[in-house]
C-alpha atoms as a PDB file:
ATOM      1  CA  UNK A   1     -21.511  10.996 -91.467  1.00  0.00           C
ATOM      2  CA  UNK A   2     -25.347  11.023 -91.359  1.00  0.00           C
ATOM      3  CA  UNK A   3     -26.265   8.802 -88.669  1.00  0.00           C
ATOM      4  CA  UNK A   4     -23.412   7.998 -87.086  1.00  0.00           C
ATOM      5  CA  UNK A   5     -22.647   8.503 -83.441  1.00  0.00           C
ATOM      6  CA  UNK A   6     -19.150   9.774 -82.207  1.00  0.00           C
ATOM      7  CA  UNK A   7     -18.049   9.549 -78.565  1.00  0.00           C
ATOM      8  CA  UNK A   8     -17.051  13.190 -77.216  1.00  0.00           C
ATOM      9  CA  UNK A   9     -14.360  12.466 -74.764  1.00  0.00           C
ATOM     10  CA  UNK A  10     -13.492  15.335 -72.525  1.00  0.00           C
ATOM     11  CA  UNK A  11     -10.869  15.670 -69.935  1.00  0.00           C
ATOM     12  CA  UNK A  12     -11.485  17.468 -66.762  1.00  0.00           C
ATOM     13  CA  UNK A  13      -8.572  18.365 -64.015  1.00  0.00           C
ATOM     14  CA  UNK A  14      -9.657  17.676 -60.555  1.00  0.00           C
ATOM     15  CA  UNK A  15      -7.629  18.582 -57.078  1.00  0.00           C
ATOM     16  CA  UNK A  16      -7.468  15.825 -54.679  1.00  0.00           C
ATOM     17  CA  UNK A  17     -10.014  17.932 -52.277  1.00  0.00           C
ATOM     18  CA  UNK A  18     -12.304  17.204 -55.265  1.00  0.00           C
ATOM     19  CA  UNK A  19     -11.970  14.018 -56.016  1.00  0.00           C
ATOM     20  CA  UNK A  20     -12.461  13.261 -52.448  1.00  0.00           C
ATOM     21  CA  UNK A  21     -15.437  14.971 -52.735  1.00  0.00           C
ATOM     22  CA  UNK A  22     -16.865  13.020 -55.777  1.00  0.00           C
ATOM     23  CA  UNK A  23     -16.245   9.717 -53.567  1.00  0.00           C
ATOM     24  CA  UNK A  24     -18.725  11.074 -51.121  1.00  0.00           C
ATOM     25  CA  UNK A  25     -21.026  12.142 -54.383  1.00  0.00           C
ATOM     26  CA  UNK A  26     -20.660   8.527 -55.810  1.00  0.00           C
ATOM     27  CA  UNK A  27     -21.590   6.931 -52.325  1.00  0.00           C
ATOM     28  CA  UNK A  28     -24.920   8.883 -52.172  1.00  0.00           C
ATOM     29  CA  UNK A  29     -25.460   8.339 -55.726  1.00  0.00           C
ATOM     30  CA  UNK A  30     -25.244   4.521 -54.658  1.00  0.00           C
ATOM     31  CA  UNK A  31     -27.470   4.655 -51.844  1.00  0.00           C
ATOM     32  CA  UNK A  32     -29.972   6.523 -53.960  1.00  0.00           C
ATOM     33  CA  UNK A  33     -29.689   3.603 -56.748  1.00  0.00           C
ATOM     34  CA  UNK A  34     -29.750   0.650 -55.085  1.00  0.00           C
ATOM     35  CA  UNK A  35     -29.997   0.865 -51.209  1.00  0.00           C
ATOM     36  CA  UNK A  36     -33.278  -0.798 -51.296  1.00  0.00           C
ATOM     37  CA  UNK A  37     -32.926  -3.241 -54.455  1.00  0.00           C
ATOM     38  CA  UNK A  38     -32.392  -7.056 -53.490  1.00  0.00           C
ATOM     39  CA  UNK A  39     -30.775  -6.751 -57.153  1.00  0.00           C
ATOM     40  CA  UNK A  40     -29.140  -4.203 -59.127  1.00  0.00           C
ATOM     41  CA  UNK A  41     -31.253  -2.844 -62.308  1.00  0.00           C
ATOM     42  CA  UNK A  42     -30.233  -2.698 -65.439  1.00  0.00           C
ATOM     43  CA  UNK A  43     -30.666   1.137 -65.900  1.00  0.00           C
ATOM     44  CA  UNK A  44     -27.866   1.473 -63.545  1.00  0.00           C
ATOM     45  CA  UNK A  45     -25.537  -0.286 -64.743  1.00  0.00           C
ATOM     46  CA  UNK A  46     -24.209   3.040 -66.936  1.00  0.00           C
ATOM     47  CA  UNK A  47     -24.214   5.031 -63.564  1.00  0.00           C
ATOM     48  CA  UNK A  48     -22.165   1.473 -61.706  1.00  0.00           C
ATOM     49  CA  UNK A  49     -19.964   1.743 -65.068  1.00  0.00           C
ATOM     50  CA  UNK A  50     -18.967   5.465 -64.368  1.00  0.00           C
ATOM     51  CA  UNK A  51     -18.579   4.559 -60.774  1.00  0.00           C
ATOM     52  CA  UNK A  52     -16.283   1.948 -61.292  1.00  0.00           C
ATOM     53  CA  UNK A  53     -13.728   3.882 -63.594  1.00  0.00           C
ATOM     54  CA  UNK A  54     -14.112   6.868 -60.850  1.00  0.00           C
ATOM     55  CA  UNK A  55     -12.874   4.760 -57.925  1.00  0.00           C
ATOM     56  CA  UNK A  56     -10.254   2.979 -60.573  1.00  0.00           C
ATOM     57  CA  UNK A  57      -8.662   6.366 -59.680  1.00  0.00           C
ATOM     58  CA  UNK A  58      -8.496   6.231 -55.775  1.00  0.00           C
ATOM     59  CA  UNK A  59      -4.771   5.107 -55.560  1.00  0.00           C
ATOM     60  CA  UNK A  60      -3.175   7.499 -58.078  1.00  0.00           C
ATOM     61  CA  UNK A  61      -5.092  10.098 -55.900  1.00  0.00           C
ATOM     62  CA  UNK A  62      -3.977   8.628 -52.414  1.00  0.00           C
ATOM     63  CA  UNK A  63      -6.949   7.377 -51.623  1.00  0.00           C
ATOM     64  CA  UNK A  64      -6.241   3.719 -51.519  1.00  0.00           C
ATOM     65  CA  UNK A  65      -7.477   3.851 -47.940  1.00  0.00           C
ATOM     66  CA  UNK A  66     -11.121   4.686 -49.219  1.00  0.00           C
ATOM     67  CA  UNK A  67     -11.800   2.319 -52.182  1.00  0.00           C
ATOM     68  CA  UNK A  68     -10.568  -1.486 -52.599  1.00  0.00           C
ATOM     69  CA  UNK A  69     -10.302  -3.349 -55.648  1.00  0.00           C
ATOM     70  CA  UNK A  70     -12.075  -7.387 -54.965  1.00  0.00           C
ATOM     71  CA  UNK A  71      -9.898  -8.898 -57.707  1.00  0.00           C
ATOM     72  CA  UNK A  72     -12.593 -11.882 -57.735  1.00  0.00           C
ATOM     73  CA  UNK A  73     -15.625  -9.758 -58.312  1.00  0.00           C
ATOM     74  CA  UNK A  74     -13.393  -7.812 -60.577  1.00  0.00           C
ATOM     75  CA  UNK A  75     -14.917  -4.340 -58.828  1.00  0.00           C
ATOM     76  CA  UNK A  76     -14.016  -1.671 -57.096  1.00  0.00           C
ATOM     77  CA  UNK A  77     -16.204  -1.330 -53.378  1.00  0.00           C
ATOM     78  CA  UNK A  78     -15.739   1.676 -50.855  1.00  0.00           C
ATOM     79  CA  UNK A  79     -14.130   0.429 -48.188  1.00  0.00           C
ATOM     80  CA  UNK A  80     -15.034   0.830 -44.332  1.00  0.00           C
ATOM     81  CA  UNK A  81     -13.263   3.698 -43.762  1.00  0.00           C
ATOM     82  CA  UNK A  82     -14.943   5.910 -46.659  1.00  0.00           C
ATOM     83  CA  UNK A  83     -18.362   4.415 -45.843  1.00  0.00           C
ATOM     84  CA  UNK A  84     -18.471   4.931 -42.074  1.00  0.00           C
ATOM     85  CA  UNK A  85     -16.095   7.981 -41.323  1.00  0.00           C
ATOM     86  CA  UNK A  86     -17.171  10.292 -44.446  1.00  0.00           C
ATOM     87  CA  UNK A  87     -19.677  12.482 -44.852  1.00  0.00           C
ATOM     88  CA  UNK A  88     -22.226  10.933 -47.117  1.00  0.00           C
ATOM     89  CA  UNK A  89     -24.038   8.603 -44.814  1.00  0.00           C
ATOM     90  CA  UNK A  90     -24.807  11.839 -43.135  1.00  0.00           C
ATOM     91  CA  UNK A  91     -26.285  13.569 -46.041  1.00  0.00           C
ATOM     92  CA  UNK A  92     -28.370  10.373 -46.952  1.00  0.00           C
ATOM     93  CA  UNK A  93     -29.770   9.870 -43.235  1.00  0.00           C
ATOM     94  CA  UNK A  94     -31.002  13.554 -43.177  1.00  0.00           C
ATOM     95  CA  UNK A  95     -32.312  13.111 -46.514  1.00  0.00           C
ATOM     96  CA  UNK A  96     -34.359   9.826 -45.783  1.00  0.00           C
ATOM     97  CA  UNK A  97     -35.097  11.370 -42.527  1.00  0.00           C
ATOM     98  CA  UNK A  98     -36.964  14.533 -44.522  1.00  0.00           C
ATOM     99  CA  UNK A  99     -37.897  12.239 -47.223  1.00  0.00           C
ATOM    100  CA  UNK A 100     -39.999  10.120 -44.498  1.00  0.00           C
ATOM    101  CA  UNK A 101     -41.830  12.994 -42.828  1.00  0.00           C
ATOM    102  CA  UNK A 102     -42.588  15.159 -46.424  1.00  0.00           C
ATOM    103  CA  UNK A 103     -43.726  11.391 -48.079  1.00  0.00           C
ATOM    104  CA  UNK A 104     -45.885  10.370 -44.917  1.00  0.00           C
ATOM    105  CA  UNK A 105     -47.400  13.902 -44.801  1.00  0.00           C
ATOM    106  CA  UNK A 106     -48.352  14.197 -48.214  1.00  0.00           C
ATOM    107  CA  UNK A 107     -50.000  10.369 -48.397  1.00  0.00           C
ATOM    108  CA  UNK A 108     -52.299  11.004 -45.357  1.00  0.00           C
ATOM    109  CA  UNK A 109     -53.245  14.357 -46.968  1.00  0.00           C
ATOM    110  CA  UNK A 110     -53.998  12.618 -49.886  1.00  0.00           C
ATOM    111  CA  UNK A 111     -56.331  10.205 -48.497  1.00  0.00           C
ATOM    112  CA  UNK A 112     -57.821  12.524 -46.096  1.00  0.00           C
ATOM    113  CA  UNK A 113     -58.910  14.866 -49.107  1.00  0.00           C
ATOM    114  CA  UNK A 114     -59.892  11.901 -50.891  1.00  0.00           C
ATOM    115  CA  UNK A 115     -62.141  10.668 -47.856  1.00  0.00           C
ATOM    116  CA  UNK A 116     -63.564  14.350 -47.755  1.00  0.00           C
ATOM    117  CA  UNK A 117     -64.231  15.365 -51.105  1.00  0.00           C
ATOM    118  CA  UNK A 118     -64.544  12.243 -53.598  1.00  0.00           C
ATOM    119  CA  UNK A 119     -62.491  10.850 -56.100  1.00  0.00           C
ATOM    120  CA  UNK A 120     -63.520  12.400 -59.000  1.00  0.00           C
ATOM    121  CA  UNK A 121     -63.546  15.544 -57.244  1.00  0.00           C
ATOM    122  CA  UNK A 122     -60.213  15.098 -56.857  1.00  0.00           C
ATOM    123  CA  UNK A 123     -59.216  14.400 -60.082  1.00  0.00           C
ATOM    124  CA  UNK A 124     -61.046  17.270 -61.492  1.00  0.00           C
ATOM    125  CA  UNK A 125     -59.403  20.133 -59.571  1.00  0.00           C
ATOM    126  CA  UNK A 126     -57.103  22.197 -61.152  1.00  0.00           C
ATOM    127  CA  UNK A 127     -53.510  22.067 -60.025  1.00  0.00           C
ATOM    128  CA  UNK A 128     -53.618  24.929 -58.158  1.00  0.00           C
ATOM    129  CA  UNK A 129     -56.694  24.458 -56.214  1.00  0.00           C
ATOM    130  CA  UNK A 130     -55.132  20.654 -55.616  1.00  0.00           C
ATOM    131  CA  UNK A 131     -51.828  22.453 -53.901  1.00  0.00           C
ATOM    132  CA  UNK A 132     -53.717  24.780 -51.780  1.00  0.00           C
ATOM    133  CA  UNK A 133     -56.041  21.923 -50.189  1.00  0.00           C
ATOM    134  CA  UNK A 134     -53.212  19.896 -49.618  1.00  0.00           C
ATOM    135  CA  UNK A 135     -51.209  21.835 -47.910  1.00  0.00           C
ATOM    136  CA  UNK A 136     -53.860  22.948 -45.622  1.00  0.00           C
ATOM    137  CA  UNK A 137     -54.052  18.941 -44.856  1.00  0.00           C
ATOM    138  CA  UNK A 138     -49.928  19.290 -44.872  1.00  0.00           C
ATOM    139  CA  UNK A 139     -50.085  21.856 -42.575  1.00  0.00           C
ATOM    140  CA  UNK A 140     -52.108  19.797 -39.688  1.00  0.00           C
ATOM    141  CA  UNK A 141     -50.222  16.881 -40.170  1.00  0.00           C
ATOM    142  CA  UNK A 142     -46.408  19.016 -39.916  1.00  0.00           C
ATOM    143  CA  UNK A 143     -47.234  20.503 -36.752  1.00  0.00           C
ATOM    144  CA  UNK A 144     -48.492  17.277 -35.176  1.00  0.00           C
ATOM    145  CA  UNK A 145     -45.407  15.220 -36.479  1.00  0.00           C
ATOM    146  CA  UNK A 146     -43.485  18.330 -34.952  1.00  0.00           C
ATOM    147  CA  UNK A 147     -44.715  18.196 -31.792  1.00  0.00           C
ATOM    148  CA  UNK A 148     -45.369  13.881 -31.413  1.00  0.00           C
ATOM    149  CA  UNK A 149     -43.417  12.167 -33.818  1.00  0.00           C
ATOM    150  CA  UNK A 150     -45.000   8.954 -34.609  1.00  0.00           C
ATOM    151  CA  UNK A 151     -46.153   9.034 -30.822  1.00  0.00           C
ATOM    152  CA  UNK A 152     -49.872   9.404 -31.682  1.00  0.00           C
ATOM    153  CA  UNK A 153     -50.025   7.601 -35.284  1.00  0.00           C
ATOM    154  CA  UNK A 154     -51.893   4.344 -35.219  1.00  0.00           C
ATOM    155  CA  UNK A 155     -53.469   1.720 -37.340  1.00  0.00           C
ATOM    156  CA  UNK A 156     -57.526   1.045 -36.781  1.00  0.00           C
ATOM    157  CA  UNK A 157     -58.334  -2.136 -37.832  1.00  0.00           C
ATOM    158  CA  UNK A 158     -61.329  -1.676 -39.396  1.00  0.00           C
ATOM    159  CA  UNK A 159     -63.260  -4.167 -41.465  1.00  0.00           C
ATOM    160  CA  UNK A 160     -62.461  -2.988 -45.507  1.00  0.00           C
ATOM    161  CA  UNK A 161     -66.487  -2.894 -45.974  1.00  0.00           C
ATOM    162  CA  UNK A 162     -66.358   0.314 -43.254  1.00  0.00           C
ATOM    163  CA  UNK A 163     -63.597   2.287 -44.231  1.00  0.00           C
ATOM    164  CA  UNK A 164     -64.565   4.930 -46.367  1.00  0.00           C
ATOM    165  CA  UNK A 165     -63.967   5.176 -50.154  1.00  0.00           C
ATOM    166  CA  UNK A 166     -61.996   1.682 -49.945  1.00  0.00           C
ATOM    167  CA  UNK A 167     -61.815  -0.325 -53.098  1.00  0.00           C
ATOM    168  CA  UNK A 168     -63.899  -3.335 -53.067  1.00  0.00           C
ATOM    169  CA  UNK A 169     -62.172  -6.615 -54.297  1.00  0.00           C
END
């Protein structure tokens, strides 16, 4: 019928190795999603939805040891064990850890090319010629971060009226 929607449902046969793999995808998934909410969005709640039915699972696996079921929240939670002994935290930590160092690098590049050639410069290069000045700036700022850390990064508080190319209010 014209217009109408139908549900595929599809069945999929998973080893226990694999499902107790997916708990460690779903628990990086989570992080990703709402590690730094103070609430849960709504455009999650499809992703929480598939989550919950997933861990509904963990007993007839033999994972009961990994997920708990909080009959008064009606919800399934990871429990201790799969959230401190598995792998995922490790996966996340190294991500955020690479995440940091990539995000920081590319901001200060930013502003530094910003500072040196002008806004509207900077909006009208080309993609290309954008990439290759950045990562010149990218460049500087990996090899210090490689060799100090955060060691040598510091704030100058400097009136707003003398920093360079700072928006007035």
């Amino acid at each position: 019928m014209p217009g109408v929607k139908s549900e595929v449902i599809m069945k999929i046969d998973i080893s226990k190795e694999e499902y107790r793999a997916l708990l460690d995808l779903l628990q990086i998934a989570d992080w990703v999603l709402h590690a730094h909410k103070t609430e849960e969005p709504a455009a999650t709640k499809p992703y929480r939805n598939l989550e919950q039915k997933l861990f509904s699972l963990a007993k007839e696996f033999g994972y009961a040891d990994l997920v708990e079921f909080a009959a008064s929240q009606n919800r399934y939670y990871p429990t201790r064990e799969l959230e401190e002994n598995g792998p995922a935290m490790d996966f996340v930590e190294e991500f955020e850890e690479d995440a940091f160092w990539s995000q920081l690098a590319k901001h200060l590049s930013e502003r530094d090319l910003r500072r040196e050639i002008g806004e509207q410069q900077l909006d009208a290069l080309d993609r290309t010629e954008l990439w290759e000045m950045l990562e010149e700036h990218e460049t500087k700022y990996w090899e210090e971060f490689q060799k100090y850390g955060v060691e040598r990064l510091e704030v100058i508080e400097t009136p707003w009226h003398e920093t360079p190319n700072m928006p007035r209010a």
